[in-house]
C-alpha atoms as a PDB file:
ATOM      1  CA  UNK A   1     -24.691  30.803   0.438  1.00  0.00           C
ATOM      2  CA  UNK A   2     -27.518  29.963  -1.294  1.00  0.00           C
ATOM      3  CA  UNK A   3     -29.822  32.423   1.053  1.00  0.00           C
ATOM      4  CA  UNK A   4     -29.496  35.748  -1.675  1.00  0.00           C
ATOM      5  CA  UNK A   5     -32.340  36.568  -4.128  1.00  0.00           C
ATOM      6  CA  UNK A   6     -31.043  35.647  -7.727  1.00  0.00           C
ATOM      7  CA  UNK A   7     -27.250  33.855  -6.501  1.00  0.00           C
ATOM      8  CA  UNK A   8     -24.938  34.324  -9.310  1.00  0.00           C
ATOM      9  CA  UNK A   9     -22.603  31.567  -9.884  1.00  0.00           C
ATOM     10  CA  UNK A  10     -19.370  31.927 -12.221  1.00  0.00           C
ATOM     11  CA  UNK A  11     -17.483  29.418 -14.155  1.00  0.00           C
ATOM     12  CA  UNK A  12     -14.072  30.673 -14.426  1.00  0.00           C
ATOM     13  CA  UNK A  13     -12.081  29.856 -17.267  1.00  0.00           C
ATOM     14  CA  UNK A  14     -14.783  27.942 -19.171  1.00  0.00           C
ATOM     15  CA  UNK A  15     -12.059  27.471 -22.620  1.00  0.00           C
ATOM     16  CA  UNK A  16     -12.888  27.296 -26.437  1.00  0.00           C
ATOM     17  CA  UNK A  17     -16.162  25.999 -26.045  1.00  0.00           C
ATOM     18  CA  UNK A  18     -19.294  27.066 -23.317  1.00  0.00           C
ATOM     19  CA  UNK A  19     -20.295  23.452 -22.824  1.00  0.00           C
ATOM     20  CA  UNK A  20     -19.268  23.673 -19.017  1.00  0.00           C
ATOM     21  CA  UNK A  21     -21.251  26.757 -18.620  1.00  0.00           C
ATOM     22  CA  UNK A  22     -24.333  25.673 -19.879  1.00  0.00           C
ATOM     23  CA  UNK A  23     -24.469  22.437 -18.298  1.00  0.00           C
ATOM     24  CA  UNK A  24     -23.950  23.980 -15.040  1.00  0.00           C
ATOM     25  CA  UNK A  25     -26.612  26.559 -15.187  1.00  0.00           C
ATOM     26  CA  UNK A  26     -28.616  23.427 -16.225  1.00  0.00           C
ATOM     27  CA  UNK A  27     -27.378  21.268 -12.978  1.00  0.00           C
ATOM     28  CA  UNK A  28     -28.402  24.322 -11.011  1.00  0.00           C
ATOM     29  CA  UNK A  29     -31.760  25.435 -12.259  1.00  0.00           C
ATOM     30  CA  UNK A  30     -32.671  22.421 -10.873  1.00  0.00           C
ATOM     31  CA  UNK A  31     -32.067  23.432  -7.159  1.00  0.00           C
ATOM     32  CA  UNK A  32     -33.165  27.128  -8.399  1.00  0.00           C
ATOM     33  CA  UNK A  33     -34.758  28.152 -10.912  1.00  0.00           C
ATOM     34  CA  UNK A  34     -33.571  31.912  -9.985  1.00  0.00           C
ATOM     35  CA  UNK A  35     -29.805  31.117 -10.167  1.00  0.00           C
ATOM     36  CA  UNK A  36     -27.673  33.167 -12.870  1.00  0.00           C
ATOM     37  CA  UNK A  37     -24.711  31.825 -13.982  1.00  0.00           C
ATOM     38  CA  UNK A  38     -21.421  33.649 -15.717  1.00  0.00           C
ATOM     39  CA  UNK A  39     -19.240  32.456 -17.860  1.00  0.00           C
ATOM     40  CA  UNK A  40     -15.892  34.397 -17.717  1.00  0.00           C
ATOM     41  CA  UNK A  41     -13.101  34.292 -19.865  1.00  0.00           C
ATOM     42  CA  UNK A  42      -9.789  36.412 -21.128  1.00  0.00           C
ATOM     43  CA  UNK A  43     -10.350  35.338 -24.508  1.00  0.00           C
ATOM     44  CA  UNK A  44     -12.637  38.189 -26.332  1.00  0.00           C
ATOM     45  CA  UNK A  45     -12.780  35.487 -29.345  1.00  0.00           C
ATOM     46  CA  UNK A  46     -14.274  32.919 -26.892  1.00  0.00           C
ATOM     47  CA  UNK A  47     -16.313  35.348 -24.952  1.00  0.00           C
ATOM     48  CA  UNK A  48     -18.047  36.597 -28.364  1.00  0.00           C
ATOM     49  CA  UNK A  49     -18.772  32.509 -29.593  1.00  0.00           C
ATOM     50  CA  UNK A  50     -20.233  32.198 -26.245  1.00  0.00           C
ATOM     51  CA  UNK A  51     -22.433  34.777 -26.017  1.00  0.00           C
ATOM     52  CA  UNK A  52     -24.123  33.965 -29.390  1.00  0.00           C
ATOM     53  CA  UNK A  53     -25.340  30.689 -28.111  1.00  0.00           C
ATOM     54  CA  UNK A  54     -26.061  32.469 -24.508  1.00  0.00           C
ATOM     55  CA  UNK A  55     -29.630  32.436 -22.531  1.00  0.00           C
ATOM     56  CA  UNK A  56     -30.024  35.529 -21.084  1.00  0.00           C
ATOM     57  CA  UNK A  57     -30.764  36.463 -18.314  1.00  0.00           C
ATOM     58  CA  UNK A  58     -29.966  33.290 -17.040  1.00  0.00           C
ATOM     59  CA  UNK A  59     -26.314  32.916 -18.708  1.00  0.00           C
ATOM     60  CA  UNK A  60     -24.130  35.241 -19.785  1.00  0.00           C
ATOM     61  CA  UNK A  61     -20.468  35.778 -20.820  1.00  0.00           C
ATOM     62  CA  UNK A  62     -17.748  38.149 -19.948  1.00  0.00           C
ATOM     63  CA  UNK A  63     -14.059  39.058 -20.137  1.00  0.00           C
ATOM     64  CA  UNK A  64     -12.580  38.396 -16.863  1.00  0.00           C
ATOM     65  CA  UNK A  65      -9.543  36.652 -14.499  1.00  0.00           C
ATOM     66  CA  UNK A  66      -9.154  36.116 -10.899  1.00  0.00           C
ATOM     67  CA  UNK A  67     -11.020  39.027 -10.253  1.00  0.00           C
ATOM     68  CA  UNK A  68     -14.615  37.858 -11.528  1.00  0.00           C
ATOM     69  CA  UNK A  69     -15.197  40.734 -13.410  1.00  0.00           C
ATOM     70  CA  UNK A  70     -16.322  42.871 -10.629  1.00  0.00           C
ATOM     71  CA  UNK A  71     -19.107  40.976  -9.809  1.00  0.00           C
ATOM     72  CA  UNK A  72     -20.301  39.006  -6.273  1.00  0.00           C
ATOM     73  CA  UNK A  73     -20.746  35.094  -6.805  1.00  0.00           C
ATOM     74  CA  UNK A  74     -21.742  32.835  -4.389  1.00  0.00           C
ATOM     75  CA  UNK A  75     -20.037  29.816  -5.673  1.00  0.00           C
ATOM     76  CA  UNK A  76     -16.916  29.928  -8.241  1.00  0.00           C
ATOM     77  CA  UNK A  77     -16.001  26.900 -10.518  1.00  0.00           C
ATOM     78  CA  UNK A  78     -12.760  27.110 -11.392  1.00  0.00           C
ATOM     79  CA  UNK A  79     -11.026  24.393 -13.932  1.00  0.00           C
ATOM     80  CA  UNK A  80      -8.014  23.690 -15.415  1.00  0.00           C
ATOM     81  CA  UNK A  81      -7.362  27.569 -14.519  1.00  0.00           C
ATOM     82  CA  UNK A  82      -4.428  26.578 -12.454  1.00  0.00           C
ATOM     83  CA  UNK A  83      -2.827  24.064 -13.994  1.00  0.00           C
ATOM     84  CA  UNK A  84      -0.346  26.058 -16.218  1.00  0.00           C
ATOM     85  CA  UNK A  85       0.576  28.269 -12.732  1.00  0.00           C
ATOM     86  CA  UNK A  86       3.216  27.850 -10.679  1.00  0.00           C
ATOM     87  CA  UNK A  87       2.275  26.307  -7.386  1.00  0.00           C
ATOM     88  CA  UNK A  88       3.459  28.818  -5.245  1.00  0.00           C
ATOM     89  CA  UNK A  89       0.886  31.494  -6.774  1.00  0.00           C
ATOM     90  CA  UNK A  90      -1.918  29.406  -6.152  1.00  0.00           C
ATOM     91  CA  UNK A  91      -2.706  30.756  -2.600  1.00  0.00           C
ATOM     92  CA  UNK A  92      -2.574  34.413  -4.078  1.00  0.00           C
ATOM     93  CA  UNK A  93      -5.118  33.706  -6.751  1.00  0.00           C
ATOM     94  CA  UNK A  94      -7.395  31.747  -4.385  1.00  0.00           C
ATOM     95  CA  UNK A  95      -7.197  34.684  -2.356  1.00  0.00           C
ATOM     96  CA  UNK A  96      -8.067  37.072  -5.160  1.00  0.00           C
ATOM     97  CA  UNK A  97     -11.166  35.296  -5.792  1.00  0.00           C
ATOM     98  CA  UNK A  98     -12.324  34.943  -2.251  1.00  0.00           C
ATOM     99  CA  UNK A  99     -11.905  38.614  -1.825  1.00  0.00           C
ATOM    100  CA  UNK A 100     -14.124  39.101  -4.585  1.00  0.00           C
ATOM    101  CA  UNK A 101     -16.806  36.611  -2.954  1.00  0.00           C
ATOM    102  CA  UNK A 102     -19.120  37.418  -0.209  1.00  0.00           C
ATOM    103  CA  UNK A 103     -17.913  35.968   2.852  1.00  0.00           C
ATOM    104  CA  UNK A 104     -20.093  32.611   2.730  1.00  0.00           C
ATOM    105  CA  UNK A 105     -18.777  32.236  -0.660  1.00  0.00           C
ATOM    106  CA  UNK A 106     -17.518  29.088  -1.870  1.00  0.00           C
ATOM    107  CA  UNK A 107     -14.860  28.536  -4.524  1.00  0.00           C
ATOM    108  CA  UNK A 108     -14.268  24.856  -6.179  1.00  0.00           C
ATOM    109  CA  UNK A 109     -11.047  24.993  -7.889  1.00  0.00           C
ATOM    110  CA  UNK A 110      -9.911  21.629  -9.474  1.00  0.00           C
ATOM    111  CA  UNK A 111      -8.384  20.069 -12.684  1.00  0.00           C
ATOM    112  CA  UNK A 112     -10.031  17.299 -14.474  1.00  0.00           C
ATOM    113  CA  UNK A 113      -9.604  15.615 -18.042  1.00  0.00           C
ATOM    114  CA  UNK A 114     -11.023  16.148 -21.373  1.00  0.00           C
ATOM    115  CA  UNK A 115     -14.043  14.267 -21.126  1.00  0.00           C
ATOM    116  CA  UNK A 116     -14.475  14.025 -17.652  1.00  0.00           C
ATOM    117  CA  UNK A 117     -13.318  10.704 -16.563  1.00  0.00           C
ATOM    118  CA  UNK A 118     -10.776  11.941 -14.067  1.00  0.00           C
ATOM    119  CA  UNK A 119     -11.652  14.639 -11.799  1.00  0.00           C
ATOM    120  CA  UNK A 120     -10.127  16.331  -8.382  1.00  0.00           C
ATOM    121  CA  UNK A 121     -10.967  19.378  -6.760  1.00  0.00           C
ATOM    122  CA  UNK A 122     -10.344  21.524  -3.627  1.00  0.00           C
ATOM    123  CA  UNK A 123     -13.291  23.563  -1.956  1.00  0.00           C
ATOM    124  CA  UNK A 124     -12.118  26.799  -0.389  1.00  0.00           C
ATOM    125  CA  UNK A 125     -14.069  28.786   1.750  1.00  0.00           C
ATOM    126  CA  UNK A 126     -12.210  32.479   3.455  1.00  0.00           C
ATOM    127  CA  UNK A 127     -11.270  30.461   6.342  1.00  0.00           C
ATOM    128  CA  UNK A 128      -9.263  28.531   3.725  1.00  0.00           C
ATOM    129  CA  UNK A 129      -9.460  25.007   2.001  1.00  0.00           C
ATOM    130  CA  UNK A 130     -11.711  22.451   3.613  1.00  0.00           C
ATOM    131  CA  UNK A 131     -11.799  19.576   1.588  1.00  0.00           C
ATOM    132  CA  UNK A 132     -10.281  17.590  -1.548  1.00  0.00           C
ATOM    133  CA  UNK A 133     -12.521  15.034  -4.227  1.00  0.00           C
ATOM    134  CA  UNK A 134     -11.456  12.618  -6.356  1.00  0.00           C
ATOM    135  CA  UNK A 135     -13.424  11.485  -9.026  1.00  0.00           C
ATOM    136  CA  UNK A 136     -13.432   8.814 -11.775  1.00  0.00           C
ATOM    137  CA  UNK A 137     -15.285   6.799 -14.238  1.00  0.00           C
ATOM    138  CA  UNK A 138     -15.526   3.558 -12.848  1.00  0.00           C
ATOM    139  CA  UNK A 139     -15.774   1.630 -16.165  1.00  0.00           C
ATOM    140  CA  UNK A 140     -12.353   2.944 -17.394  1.00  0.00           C
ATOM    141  CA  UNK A 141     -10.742   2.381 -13.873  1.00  0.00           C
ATOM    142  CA  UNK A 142      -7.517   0.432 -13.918  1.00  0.00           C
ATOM    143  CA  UNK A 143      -6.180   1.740 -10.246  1.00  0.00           C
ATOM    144  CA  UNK A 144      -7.761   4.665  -8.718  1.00  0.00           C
ATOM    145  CA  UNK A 145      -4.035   6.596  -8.161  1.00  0.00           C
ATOM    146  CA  UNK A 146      -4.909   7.119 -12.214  1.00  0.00           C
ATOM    147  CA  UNK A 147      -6.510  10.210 -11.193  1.00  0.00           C
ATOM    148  CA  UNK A 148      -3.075  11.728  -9.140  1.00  0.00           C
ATOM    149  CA  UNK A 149      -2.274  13.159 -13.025  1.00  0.00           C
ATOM    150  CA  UNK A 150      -5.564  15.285 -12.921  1.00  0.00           C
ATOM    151  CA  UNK A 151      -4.671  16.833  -8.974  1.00  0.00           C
ATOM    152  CA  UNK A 152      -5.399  20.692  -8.342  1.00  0.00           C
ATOM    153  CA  UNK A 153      -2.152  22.510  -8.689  1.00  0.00           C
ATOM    154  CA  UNK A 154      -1.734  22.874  -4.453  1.00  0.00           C
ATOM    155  CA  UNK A 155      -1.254  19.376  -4.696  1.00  0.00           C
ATOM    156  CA  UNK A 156      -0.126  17.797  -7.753  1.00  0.00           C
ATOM    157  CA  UNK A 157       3.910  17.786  -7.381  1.00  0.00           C
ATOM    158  CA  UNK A 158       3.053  16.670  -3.685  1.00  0.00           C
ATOM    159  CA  UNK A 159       2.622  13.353  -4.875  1.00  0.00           C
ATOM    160  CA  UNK A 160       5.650  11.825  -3.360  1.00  0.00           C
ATOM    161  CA  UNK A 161       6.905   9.657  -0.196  1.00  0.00           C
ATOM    162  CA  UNK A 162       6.319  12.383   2.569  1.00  0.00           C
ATOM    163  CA  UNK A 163       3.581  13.808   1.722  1.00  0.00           C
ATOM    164  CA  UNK A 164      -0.138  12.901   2.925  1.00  0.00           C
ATOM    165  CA  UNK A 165      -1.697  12.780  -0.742  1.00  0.00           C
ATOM    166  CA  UNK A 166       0.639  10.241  -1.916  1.00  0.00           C
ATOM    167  CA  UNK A 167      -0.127   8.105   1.426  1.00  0.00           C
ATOM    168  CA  UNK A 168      -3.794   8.021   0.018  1.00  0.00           C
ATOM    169  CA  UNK A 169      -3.240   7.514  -3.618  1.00  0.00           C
ATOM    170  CA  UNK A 170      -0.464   4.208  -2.070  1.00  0.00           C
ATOM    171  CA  UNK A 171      -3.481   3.367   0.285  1.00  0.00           C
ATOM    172  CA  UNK A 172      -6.559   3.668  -2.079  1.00  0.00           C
ATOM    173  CA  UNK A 173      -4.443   1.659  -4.693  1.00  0.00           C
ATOM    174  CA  UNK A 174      -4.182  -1.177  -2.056  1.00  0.00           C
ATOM    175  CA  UNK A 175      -7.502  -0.989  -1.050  1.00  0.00           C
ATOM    176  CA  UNK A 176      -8.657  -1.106  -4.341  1.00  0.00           C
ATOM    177  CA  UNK A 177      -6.500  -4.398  -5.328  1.00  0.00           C
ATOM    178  CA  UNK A 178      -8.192  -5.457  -1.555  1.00  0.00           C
ATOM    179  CA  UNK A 179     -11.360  -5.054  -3.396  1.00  0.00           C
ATOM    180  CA  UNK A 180     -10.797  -7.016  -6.150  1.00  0.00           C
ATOM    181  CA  UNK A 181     -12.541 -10.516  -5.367  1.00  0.00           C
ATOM    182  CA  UNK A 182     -16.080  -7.752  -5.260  1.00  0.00           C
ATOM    183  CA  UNK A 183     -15.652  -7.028  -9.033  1.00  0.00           C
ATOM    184  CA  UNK A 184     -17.668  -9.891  -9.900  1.00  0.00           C
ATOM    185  CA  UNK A 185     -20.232  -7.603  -8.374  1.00  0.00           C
ATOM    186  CA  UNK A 186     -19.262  -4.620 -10.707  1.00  0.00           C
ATOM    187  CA  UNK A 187     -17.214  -2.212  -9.997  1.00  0.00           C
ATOM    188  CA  UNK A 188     -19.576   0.045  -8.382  1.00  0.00           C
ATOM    189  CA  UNK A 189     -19.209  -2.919  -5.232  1.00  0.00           C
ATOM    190  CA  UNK A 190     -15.471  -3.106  -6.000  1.00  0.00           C
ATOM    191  CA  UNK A 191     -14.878   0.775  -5.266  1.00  0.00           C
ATOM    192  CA  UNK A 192     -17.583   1.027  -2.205  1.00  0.00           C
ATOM    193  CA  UNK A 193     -15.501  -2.026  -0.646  1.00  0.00           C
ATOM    194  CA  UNK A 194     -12.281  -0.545  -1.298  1.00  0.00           C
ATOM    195  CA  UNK A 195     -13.708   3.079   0.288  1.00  0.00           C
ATOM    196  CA  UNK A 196     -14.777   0.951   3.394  1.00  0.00           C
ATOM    197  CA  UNK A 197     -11.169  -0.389   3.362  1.00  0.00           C
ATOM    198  CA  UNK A 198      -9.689   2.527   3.292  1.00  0.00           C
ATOM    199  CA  UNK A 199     -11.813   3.881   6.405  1.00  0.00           C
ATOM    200  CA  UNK A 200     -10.878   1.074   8.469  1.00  0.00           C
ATOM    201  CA  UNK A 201      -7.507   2.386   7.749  1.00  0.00           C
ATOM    202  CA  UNK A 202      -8.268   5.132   9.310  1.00  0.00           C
ATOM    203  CA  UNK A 203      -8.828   7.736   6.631  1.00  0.00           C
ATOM    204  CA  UNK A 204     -11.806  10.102   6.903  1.00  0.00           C
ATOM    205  CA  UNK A 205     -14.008   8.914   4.279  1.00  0.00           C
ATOM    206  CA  UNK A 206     -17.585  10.488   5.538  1.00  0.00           C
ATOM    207  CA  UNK A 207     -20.778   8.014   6.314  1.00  0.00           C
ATOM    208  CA  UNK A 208     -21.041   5.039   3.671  1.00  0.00           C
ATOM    209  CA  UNK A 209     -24.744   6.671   3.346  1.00  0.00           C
ATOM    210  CA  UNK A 210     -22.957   9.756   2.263  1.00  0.00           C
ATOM    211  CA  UNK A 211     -20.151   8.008  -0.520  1.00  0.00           C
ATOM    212  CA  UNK A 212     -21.035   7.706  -4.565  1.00  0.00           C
ATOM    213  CA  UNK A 213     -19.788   5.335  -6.958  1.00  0.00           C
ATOM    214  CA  UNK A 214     -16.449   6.763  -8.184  1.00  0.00           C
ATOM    215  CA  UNK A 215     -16.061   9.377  -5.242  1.00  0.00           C
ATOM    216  CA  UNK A 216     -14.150   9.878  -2.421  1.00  0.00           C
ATOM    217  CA  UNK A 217     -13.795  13.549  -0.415  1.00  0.00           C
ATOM    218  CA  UNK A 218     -11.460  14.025   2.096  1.00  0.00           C
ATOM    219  CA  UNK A 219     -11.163  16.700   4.807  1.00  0.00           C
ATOM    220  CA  UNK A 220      -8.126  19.116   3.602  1.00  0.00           C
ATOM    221  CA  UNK A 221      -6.147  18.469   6.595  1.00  0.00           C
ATOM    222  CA  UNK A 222      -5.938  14.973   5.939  1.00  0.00           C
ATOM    223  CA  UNK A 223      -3.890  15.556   2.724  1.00  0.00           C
ATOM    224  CA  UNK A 224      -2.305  19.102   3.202  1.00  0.00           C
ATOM    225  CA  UNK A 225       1.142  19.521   1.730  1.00  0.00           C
ATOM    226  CA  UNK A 226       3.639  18.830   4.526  1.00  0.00           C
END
């Protein structure tokens, strides 16, 4: 993915202010300083603000939906894009996007609050989704199935008896009140305990060398709407 001369990246759907924009183009001029990244947006209003506090050639702003504008990214952010579709046109736009990808492309599509502090996303490559992260801010962390209101589209109204992402929100919640005796650690210890918990369980958690404070991904199959 990464292999192309110049790899453009788009943030899809960036809203009223470029803030996510720039600060990725900052995260990833650190692993190149040759990566381009777009901003797209249907807005023309927000488009225009944006591009007057752009840094070309490096940034830049466009109108521009599912389709990306015509253009080729490598990787696609996508935010709170979804979250006012129906659930059932999710696929469709995913696919849209994709199509519009090379085929190494990656697209992150997820939903997260207003500052942050609750985060989940889906990775989807063409062969389809391959894996779900939750994140949170530890500090402000009463139970980690807090983050269940901040779920990609695919899965949020799946978050009921039946389905595989409410077994791990039930599970991580127990693991997590498991974990409490380690808060007197912080809760950086409390949440790596509870993650090891919830692998002995039997979820796929990934290597403990792998895990970060506040994290947890997930293969997609193991919490795939029934």
């Amino acid at each position: 993915m990464w292999r192309s001369e110049s790899p453009l990246v788009v943030d899809l759907g960036y809203g009223a202010s470029p803030v996510t924009t720039v600060e990725l183009a900052r995260w990833l001029g650190r692993l190149r300083d040759d990566v381009r990244v777009l901003g797209l947006e249907l807005d023309p209003e927000r488009v225009a603000l944006a591009r007057s506090a752009a840094d070309p050639p490096r940034i830049d702003f466009r109108r521009g939906g599912f389709e990306l504008a015509g253009t080729r990214p490598v990787l696609v952010r996508a935010f709170n894009v979804l979250r006012q579709y129906p659930e059932h046109e999710v696929a469709g736009a995913w696919q849209l996007m994709l199509d519009a990808m090379p085929a190494d492309g990656l697209l992150v599509e997820g939903t997260c609050d207003e500052i942050g502090r609750l985060a989940a996303w889906v990775t989807v490559t063409a062969g389809g989704p391959r894996s779900l992260t939750l994140s949170v801010r530890l500090a402000d962390l009463d139970r980690p199935s807090t983050v269940a209101e901040r779920l990609p589209k695919i899965l949020i109204h799946r978050n009921v008896p039946g389905e595989r992402i409410h077994d791990l929100m039930t599970t991580l919640d127990e693991c997590w009140a498991a974990a409490s005796p380690h808060r007197a650690f912080g809760a950086k210890a409390r949440w790596a305990n509870a993650v090891a918990l919830l692998a002995e369980r039997g979820w796929p958690v990934g290597p403990a060398a792998r895990r970060r404070p506040g994290e947890l991904t997930v293969p997609w199959a193991s919490v795939a709407p029934s």
